[in-house]
PDB file of N, CA and C in Angstrom:
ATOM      1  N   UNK A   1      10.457   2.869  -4.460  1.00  0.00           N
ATOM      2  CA  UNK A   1       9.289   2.289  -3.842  1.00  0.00           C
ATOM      3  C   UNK A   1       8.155   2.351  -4.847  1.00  0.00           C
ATOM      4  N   UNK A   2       7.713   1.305  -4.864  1.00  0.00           N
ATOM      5  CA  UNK A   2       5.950   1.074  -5.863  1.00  0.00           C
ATOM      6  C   UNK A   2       5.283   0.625  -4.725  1.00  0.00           C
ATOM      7  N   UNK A   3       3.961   1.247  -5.104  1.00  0.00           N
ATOM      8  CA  UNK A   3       2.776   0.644  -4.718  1.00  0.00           C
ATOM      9  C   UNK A   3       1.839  -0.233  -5.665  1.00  0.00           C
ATOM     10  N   UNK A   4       0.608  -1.161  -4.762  1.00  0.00           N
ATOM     11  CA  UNK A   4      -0.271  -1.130  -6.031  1.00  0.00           C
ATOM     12  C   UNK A   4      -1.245  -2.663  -5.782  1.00  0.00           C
ATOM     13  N   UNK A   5      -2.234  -3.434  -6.203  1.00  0.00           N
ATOM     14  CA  UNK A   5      -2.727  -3.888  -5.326  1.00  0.00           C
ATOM     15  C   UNK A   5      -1.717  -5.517  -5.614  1.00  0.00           C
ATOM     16  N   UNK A   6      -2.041  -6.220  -4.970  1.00  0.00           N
ATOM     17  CA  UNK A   6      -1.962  -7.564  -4.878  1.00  0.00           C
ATOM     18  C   UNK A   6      -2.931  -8.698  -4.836  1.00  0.00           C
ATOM     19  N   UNK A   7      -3.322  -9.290  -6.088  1.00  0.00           N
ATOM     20  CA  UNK A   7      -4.444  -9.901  -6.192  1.00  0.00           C
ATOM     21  C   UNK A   7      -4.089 -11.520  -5.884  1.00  0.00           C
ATOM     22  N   UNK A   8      -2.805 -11.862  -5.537  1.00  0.00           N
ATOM     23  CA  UNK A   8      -3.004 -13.208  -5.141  1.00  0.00           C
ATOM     24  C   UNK A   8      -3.616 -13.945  -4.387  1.00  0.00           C
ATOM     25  N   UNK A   9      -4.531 -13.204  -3.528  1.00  0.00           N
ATOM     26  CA  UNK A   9      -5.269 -14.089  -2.484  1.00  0.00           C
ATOM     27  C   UNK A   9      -6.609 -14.085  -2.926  1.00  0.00           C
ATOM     28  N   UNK A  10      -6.923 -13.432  -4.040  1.00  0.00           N
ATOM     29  CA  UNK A  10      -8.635 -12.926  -4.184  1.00  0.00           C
ATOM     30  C   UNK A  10      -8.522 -12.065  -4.341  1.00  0.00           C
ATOM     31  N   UNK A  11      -8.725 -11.135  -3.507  1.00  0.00           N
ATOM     32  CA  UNK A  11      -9.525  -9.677  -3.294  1.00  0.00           C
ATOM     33  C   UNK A  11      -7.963  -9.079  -3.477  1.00  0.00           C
ATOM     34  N   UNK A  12      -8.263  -8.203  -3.653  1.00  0.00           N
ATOM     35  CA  UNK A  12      -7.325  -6.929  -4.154  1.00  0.00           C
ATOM     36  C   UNK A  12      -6.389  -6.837  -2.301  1.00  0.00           C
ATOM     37  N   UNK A  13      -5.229  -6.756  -2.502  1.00  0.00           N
ATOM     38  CA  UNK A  13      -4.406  -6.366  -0.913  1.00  0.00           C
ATOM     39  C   UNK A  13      -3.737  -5.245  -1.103  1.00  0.00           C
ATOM     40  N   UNK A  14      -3.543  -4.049  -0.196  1.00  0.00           N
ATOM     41  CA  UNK A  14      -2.865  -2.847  -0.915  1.00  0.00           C
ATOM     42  C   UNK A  14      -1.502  -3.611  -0.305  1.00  0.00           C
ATOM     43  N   UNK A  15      -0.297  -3.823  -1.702  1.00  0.00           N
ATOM     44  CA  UNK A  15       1.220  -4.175  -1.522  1.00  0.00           C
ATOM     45  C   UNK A  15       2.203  -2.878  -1.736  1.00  0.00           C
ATOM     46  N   UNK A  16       3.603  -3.192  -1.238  1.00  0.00           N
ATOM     47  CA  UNK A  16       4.340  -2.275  -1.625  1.00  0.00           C
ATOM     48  C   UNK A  16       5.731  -3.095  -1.556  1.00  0.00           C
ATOM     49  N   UNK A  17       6.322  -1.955  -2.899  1.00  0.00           N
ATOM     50  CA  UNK A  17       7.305  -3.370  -3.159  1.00  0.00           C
ATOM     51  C   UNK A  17       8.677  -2.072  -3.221  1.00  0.00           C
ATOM     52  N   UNK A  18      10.105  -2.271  -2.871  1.00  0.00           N
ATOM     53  CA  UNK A  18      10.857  -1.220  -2.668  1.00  0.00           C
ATOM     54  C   UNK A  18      12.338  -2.293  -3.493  1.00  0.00           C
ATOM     55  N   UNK A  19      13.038  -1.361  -4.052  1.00  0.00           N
ATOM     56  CA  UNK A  19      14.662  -1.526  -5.046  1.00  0.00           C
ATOM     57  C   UNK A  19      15.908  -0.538  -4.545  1.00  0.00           C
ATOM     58  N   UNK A  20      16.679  -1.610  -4.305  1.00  0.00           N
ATOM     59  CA  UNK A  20      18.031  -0.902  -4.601  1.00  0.00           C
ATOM     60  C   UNK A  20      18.492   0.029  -5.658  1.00  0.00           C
ATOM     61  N   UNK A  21      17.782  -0.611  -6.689  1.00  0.00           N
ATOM     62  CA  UNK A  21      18.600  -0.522  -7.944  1.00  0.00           C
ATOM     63  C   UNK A  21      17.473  -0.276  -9.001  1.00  0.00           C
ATOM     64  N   UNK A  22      16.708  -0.296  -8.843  1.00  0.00           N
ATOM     65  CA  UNK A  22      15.247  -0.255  -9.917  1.00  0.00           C
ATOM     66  C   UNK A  22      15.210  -1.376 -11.034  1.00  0.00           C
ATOM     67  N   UNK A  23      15.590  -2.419 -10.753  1.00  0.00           N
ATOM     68  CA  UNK A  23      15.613  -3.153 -11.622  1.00  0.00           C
ATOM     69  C   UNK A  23      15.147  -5.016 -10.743  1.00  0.00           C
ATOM     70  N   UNK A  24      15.607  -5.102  -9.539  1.00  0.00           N
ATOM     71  CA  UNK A  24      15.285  -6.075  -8.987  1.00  0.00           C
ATOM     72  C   UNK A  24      14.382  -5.262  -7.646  1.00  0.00           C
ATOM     73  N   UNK A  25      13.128  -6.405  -7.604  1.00  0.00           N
ATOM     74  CA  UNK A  25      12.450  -5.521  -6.456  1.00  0.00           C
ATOM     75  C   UNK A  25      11.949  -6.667  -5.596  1.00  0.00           C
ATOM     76  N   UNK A  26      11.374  -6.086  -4.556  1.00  0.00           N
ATOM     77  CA  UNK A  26      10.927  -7.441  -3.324  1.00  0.00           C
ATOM     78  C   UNK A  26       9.814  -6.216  -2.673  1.00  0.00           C
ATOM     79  N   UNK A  27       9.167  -7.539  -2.213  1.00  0.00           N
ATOM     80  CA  UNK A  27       7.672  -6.974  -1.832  1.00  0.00           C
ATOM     81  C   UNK A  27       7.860  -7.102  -0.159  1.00  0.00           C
ATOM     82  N   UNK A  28       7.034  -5.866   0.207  1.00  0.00           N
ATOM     83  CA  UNK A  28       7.510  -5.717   1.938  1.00  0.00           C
ATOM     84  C   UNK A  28       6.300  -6.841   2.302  1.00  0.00           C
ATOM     85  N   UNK A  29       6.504  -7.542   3.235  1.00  0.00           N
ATOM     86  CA  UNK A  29       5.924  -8.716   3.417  1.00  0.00           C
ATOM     87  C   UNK A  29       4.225  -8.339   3.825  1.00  0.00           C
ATOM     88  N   UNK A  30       3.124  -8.488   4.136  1.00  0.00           N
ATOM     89  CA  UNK A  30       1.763  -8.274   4.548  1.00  0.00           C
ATOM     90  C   UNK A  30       1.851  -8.194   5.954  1.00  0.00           C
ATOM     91  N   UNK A  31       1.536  -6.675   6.330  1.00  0.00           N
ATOM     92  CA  UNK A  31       0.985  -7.065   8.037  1.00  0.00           C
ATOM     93  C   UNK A  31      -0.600  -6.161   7.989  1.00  0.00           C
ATOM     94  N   UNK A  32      -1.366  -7.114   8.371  1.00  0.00           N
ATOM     95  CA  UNK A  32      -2.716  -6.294   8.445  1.00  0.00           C
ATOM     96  C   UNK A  32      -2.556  -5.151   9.390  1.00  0.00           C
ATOM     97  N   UNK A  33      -1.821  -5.274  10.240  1.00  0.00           N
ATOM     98  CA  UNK A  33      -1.741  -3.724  11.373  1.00  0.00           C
ATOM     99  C   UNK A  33      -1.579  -2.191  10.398  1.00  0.00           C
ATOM    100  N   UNK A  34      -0.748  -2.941   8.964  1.00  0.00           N
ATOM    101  CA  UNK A  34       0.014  -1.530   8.748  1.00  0.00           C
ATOM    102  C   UNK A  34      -0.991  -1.419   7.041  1.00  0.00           C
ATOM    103  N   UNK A  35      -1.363  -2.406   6.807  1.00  0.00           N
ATOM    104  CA  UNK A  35      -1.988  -2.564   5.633  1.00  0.00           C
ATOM    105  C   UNK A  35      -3.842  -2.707   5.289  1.00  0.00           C
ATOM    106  N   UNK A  36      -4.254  -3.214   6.481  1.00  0.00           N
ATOM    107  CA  UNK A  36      -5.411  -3.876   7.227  1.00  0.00           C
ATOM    108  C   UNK A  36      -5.550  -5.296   6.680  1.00  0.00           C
ATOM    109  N   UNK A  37      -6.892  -5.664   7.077  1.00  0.00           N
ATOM    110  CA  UNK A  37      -7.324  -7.115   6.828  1.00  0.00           C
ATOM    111  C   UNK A  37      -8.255  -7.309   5.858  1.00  0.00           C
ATOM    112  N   UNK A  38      -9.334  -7.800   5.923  1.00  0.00           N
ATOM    113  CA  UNK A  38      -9.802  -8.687   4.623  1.00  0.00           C
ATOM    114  C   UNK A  38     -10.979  -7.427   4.383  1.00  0.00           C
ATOM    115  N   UNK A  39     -11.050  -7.989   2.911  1.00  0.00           N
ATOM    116  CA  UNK A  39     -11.896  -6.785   2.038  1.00  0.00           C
ATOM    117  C   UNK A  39     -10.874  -6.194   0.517  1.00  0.00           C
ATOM    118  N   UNK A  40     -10.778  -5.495   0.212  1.00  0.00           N
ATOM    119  CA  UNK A  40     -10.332  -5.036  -1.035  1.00  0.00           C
ATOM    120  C   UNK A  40      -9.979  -3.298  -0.471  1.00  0.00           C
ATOM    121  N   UNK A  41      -8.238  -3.847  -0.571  1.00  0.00           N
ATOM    122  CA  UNK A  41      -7.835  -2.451  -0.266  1.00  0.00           C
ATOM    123  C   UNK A  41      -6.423  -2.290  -1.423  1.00  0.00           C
ATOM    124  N   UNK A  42      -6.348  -0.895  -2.106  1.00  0.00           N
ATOM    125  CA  UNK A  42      -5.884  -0.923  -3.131  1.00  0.00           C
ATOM    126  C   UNK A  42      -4.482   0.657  -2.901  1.00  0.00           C
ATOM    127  N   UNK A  43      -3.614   0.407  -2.945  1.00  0.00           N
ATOM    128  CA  UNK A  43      -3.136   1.442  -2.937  1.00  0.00           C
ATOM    129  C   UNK A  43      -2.426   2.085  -4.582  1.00  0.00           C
ATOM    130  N   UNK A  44      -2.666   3.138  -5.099  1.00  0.00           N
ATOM    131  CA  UNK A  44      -2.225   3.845  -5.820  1.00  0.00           C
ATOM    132  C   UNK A  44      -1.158   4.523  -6.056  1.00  0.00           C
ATOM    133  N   UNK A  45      -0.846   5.294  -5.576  1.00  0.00           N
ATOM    134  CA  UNK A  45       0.015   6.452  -5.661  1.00  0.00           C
ATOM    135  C   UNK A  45       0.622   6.653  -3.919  1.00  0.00           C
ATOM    136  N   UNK A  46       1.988   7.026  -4.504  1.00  0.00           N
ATOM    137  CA  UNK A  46       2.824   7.094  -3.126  1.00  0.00           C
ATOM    138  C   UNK A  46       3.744   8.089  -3.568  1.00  0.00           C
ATOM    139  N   UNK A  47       4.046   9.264  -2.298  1.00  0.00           N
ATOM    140  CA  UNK A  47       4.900  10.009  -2.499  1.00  0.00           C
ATOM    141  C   UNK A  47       5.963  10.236  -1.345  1.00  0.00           C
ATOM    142  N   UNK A  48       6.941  10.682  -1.337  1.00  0.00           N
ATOM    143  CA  UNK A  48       7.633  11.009  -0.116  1.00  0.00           C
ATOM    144  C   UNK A  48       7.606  12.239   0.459  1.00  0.00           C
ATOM    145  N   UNK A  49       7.691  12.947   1.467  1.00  0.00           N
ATOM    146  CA  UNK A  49       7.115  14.133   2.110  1.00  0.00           C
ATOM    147  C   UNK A  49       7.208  14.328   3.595  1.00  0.00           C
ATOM    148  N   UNK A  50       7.899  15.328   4.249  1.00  0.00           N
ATOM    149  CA  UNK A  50       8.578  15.641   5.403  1.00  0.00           C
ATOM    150  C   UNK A  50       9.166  14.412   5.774  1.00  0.00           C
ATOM    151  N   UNK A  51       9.065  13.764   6.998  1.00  0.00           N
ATOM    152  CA  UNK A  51       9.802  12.718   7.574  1.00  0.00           C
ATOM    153  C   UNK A  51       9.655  11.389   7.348  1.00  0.00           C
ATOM    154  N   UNK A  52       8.663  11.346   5.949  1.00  0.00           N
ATOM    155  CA  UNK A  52       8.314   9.455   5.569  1.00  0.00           C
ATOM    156  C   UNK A  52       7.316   9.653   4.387  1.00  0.00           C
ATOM    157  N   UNK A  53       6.976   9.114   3.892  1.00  0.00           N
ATOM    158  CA  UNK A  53       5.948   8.231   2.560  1.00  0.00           C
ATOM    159  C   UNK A  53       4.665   8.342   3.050  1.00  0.00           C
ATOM    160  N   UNK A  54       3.787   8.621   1.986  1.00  0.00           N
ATOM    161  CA  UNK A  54       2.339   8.478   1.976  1.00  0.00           C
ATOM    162  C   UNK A  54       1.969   8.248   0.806  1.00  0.00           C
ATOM    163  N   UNK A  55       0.954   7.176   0.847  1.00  0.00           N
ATOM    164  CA  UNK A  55      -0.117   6.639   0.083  1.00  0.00           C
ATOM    165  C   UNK A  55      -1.171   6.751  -0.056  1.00  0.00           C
ATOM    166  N   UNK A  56      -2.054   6.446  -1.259  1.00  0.00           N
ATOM    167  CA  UNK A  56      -3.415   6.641  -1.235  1.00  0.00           C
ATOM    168  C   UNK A  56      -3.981   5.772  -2.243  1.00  0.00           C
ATOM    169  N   UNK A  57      -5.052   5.252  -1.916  1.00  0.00           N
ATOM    170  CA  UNK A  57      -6.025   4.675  -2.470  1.00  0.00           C
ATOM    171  C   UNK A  57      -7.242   4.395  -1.905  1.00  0.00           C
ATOM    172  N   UNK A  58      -8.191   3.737  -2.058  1.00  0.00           N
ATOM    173  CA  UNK A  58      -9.313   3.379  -1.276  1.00  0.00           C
ATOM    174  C   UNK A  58      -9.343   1.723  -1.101  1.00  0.00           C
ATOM    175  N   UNK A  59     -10.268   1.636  -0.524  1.00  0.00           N
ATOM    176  CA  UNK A  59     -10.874   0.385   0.331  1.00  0.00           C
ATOM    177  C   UNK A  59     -12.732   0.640   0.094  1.00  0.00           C
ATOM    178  N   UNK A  60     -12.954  -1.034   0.387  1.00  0.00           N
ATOM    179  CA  UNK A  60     -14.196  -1.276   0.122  1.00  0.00           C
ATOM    180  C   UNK A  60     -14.516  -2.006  -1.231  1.00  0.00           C
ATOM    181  N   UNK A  61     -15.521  -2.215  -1.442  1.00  0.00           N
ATOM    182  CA  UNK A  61     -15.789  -2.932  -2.844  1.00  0.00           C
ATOM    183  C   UNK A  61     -17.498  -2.245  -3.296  1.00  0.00           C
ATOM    184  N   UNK A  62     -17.431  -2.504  -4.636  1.00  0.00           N
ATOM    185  CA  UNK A  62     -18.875  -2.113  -5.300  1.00  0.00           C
ATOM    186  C   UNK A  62     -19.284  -0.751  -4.954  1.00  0.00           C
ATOM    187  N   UNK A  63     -20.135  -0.218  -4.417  1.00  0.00           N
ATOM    188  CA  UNK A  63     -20.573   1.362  -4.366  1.00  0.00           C
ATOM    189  C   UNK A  63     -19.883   1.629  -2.735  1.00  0.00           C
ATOM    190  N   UNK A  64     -19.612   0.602  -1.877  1.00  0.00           N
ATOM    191  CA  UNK A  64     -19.383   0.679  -0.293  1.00  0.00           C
ATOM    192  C   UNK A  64     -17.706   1.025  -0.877  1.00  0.00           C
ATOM    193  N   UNK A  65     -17.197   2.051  -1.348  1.00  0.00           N
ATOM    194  CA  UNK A  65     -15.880   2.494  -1.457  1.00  0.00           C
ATOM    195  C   UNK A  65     -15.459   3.984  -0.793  1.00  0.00           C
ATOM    196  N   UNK A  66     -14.651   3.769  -0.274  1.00  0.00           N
ATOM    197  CA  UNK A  66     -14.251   5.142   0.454  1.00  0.00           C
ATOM    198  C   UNK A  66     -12.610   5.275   0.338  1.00  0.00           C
ATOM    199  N   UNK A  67     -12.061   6.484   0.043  1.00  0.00           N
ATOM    200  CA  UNK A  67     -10.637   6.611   0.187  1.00  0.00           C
ATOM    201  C   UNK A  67     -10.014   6.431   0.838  1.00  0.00           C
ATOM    202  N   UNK A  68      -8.524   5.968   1.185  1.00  0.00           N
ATOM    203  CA  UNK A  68      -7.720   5.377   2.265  1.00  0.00           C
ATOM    204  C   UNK A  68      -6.505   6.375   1.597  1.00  0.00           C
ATOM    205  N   UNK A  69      -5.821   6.562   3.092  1.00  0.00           N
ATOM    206  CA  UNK A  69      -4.095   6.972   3.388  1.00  0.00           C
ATOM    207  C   UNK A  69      -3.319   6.380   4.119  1.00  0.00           C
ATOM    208  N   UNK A  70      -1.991   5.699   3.611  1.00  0.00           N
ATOM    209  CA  UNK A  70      -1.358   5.066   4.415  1.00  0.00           C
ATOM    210  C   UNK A  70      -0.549   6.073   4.348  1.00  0.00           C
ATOM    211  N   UNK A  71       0.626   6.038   5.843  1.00  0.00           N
ATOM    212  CA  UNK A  71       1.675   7.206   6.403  1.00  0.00           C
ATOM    213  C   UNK A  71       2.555   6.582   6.960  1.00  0.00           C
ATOM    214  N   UNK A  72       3.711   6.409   6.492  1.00  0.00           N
ATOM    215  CA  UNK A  72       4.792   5.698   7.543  1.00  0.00           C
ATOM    216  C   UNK A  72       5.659   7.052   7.564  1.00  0.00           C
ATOM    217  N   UNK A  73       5.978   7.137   8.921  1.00  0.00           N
ATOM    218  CA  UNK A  73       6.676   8.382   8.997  1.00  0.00           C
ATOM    219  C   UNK A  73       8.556   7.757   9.555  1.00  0.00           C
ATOM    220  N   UNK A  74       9.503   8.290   9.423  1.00  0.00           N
ATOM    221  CA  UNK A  74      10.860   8.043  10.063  1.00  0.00           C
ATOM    222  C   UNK A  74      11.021   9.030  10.983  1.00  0.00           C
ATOM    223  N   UNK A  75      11.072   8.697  12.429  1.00  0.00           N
ATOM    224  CA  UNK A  75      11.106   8.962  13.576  1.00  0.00           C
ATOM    225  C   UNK A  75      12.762   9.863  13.843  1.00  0.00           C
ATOM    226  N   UNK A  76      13.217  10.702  14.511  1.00  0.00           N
ATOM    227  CA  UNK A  76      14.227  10.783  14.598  1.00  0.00           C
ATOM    228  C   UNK A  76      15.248  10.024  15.798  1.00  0.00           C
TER     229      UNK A  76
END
C-alpha cells in the first residue's frame, strides 16, 4: 500500500494506491466519505497497526493547515 496526494483534479486529493506484487499498482477509487471533499488534502505516511492501516497528513491550504488521520480498521 502507498499513499500520497493526487493532483489531477487541481488541488491536491489524499490517494491510495495498493499491489499484489509491488510492481503493478491501482489506485483505490475516490470516495469523499472515506477521503473527504474539496480543498487540499494530502496524505503522507501510512502504517499498519492492530486491526487495519493508518495515515497521516494534513488538510487545508496556505497558513489554514491542520493535521489529518485516516483509520481503516478490519472488523472481525
Amino acid at each position: 500500500m502507498a499513499v500520497g496526494p493526487d493532483w489531477s483534479r487541481g488541488d491536491a486529493v489524499a490517494a491510495v494506491w495498493t499491489s499484489p506484487d509491488v510492481i503493478t499498482w491501482s489506485r483505490v477509487p475516490h470516495d469523499e466519505a472515506v477521503f473527504g471533499g474539496t480543498g487540499r488534502r494530502e496524505m503522507n505516511s501510512v502504517t499498519a497497526g492492530g486491526p487495519g492501516v493508518g495515515a497521516v497528513g494534513f488538510e487545508g491550504s496556505g497558513e489554514d493547515v491542520v493535521a489529518a488521520v485516516w483509520v481503516e480498521t478490519t472488523g472481525d
